[in-house]
Each structure stands twice: as C-alpha cells, then as structure tokens.
N, C-alpha and C. Protein backbone atom coordinates (compact mmCIF):
# COMPACT_ATOMS: atom_id res chain seq x y z
N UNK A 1 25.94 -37.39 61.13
CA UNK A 1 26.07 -36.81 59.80
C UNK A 1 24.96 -37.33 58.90
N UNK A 2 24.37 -38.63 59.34
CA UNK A 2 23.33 -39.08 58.26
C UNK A 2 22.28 -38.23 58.37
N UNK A 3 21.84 -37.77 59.69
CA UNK A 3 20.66 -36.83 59.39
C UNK A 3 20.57 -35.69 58.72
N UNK A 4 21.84 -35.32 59.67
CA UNK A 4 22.03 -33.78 58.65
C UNK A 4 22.19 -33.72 56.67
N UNK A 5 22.64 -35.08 56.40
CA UNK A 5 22.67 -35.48 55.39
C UNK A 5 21.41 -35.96 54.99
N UNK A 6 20.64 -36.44 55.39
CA UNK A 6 18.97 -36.65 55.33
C UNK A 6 18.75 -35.00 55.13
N UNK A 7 18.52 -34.78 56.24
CA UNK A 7 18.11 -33.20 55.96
C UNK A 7 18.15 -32.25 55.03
N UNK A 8 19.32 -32.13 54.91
CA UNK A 8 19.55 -31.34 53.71
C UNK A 8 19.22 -32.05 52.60
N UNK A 9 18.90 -33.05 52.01
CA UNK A 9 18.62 -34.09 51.23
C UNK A 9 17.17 -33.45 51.00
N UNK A 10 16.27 -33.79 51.63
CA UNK A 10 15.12 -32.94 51.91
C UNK A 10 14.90 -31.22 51.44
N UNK A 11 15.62 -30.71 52.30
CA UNK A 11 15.03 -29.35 51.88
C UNK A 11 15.63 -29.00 50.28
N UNK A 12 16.69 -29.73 49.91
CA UNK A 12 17.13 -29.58 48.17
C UNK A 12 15.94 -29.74 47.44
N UNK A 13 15.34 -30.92 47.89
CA UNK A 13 14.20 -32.24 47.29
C UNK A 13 13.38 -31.08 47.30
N UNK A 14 13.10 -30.17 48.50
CA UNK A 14 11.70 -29.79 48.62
C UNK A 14 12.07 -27.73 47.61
N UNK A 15 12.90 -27.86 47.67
CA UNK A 15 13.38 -26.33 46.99
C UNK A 15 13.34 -26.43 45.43
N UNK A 16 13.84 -27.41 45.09
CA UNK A 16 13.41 -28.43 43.24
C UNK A 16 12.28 -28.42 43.20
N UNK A 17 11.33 -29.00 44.25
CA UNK A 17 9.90 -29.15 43.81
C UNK A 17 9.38 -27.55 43.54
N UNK A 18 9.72 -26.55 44.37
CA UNK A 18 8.86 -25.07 44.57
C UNK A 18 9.68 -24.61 43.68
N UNK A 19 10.73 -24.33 43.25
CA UNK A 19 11.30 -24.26 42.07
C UNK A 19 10.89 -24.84 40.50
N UNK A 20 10.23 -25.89 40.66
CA UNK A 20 9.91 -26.64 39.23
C UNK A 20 8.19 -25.62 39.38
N UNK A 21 7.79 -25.57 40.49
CA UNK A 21 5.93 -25.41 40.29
C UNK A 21 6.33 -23.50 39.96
N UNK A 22 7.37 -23.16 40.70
CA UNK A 22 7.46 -21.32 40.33
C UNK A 22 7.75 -21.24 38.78
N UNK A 23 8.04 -21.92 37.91
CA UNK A 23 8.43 -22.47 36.64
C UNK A 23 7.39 -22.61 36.06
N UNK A 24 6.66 -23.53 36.47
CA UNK A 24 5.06 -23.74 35.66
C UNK A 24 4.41 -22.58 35.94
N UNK A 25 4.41 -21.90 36.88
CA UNK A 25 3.26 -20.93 37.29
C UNK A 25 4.08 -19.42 36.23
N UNK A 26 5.29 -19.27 36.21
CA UNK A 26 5.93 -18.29 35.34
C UNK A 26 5.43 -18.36 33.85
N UNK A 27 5.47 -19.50 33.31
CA UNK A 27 5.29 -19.99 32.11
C UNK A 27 3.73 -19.86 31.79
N UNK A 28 2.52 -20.18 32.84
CA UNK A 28 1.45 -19.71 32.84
C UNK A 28 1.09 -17.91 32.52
N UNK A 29 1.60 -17.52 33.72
CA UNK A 29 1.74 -16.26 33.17
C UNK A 29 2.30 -15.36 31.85
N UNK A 30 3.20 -15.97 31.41
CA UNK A 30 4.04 -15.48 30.17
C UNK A 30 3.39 -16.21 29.20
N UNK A 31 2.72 -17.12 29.48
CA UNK A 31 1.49 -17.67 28.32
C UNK A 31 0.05 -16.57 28.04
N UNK A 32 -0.27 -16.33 29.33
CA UNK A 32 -1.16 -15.27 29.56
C UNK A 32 -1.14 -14.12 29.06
N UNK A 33 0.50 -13.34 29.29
CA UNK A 33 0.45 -12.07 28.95
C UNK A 33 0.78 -12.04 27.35
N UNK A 34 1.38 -13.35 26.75
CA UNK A 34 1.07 -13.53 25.18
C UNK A 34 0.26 -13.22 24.36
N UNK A 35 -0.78 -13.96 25.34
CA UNK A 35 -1.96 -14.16 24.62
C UNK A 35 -2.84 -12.49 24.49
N UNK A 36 -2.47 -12.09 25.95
CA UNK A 36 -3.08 -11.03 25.89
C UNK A 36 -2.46 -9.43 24.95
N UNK A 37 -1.06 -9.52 24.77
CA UNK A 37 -0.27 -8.80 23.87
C UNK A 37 -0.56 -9.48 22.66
N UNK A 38 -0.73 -10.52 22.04
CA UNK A 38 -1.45 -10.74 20.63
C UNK A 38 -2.71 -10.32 20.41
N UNK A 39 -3.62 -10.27 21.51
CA UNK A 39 -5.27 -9.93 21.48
C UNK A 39 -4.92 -8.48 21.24
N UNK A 40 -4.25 -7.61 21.96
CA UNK A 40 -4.22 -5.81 21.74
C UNK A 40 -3.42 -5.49 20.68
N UNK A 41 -2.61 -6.36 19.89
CA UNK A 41 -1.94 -5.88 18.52
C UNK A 41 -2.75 -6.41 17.41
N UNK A 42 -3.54 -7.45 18.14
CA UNK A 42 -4.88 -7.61 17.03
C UNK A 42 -6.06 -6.61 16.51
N UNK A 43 -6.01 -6.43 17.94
CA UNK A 43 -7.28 -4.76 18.25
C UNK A 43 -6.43 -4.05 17.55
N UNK A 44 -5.06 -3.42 17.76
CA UNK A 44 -4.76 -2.34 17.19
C UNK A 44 -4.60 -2.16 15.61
N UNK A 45 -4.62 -3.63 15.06
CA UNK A 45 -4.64 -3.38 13.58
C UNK A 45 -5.72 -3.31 13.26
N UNK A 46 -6.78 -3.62 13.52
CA UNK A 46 -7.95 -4.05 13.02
C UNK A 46 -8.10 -2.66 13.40
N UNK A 47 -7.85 -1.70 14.62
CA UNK A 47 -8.41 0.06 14.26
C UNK A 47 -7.57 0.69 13.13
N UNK A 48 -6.21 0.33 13.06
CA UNK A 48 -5.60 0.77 12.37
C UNK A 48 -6.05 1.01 10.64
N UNK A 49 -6.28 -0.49 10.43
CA UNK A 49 -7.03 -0.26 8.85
C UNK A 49 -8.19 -0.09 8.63
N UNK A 50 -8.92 0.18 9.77
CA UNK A 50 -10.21 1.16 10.01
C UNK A 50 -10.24 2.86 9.69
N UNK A 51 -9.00 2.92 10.14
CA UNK A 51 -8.72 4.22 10.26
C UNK A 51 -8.18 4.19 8.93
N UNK A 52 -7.72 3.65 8.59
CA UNK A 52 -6.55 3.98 7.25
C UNK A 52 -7.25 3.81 5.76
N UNK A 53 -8.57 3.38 6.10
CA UNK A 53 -9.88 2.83 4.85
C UNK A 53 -10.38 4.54 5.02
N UNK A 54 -10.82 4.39 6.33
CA UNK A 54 -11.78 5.63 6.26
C UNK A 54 -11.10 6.90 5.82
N UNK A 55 -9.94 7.25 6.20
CA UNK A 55 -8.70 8.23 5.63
C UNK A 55 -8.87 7.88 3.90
N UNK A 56 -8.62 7.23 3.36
CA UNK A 56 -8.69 6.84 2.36
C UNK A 56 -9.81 7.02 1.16
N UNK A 57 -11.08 6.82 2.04
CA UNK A 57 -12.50 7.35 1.54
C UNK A 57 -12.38 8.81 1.39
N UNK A 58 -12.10 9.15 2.71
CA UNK A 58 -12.31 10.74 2.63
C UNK A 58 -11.15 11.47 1.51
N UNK A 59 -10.02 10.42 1.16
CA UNK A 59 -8.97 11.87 0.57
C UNK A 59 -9.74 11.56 -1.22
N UNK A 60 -10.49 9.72 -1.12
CA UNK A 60 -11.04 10.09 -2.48
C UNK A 60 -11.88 11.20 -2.61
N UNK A 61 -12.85 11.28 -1.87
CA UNK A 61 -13.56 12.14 -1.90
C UNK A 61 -13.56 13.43 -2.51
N UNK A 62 -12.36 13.57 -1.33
CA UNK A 62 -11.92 15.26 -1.63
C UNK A 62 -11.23 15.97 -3.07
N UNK A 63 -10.24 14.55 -3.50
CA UNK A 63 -9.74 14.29 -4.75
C UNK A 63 -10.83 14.14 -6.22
N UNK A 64 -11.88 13.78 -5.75
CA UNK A 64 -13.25 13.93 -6.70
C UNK A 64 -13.77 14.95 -6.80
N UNK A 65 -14.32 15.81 -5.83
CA UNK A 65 -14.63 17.44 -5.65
C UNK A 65 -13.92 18.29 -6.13
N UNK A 66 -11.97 18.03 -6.00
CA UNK A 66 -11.00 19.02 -7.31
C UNK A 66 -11.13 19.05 -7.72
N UNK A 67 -11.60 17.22 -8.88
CA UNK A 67 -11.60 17.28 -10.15
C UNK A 67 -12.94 18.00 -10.75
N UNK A 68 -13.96 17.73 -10.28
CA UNK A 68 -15.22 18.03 -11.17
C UNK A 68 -14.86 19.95 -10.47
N UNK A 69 -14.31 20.30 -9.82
CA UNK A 69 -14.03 21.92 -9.85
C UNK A 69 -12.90 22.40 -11.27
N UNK A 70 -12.07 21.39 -10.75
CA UNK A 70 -11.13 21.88 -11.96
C UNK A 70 -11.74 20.94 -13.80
N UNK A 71 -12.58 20.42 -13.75
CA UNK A 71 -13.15 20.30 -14.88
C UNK A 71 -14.22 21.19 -14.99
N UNK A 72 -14.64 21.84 -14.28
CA UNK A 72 -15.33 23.41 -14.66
C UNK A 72 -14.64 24.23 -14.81
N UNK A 73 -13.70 24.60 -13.88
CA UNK A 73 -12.85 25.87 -14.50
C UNK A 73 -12.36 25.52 -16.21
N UNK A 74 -11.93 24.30 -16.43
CA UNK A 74 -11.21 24.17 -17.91
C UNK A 74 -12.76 24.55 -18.77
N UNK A 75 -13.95 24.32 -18.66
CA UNK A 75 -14.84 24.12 -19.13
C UNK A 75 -15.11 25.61 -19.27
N UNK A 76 -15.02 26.46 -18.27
CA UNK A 76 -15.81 28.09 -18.12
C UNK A 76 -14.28 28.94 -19.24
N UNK A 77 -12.88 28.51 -18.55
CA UNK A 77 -12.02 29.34 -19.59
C UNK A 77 -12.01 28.89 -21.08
N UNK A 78 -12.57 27.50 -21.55
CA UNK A 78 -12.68 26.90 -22.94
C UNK A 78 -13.69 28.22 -23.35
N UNK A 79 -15.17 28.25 -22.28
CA UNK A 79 -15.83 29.06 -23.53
C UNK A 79 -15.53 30.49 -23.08
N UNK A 80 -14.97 30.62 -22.32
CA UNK A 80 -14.58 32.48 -22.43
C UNK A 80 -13.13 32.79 -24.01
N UNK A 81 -12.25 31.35 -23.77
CA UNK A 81 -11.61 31.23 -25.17
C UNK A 81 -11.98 31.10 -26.55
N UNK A 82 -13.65 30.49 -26.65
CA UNK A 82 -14.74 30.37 -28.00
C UNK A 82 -14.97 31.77 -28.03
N UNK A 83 -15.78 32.55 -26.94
CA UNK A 83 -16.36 33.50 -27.09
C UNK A 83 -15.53 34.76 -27.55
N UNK A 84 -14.34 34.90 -26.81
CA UNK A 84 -13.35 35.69 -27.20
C UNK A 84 -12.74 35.70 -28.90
N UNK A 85 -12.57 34.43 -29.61
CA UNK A 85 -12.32 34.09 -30.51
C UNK A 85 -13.46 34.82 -31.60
C-alpha cells in the first residue's frame, strides 16, 4: 500500500504542478487578449472622434452656406419691399 500510496502521491504532486503552470499560461493569455481588446477600443475611439470632428466640420459648413443664402433671400425680398413701397 505504501507504493501505491507513494504513487498516487506523485501523480497528485505532478497534476498541481501542470495545473498551477495551465493557470499561469491562461492568465498570460487573458493578459494578452486585454491588452489587445484595450489597443482596438483605443483605435476605435480615436476613428470614432475622427469621424465625429469631421461630420461636424462638414454640417458647419453646410449650416454657413444656408445662412449667407438665407441672408440674401431676406436681403433681395427687403429691397423688392423698398422698391415696391
């Protein structure tokens, strides 16, 4: 019985050890894929308010071009309202 009790003594000993290193090596990885899911939600904001500046430029833009249209139209019906007068 002592061997078999040796024995199994052993392969516990040796199943703890590959068990503790599958542990470190898990934890490596899930460190890894962290790092690498923080790097692509980094990328994705940094396009995001790229995109959301440049959207932004363009609707001033477009919002500037109404106005100086619709400050001519007020400007062309003011003097068709002088002239009429």
């Amino acid at each position: 019985m002592g061997d078999k009790g040796n024995a199994l003594y052993q392969l516990v000993t040796q199943i703890a050890g590959e068990l503790k290193q599958t542990r470190q090596e898990l934890s490596n990885q899930i460190g890894g894929v962290r790092q690498e899911l923080n790097d692509q939600i980094s990328s994705f904001r940094q396009e995001l308010r790229t995109e959301i500046s440049s959207t932004r430029q363009e609707l001033t833009e477009r919002l500037d071009r109404v106005e100086k249209r619709l400050n001519a139209t007020f400007e062309q019906v003011g003097m068709l309202t002088e002239f009429r007068i």
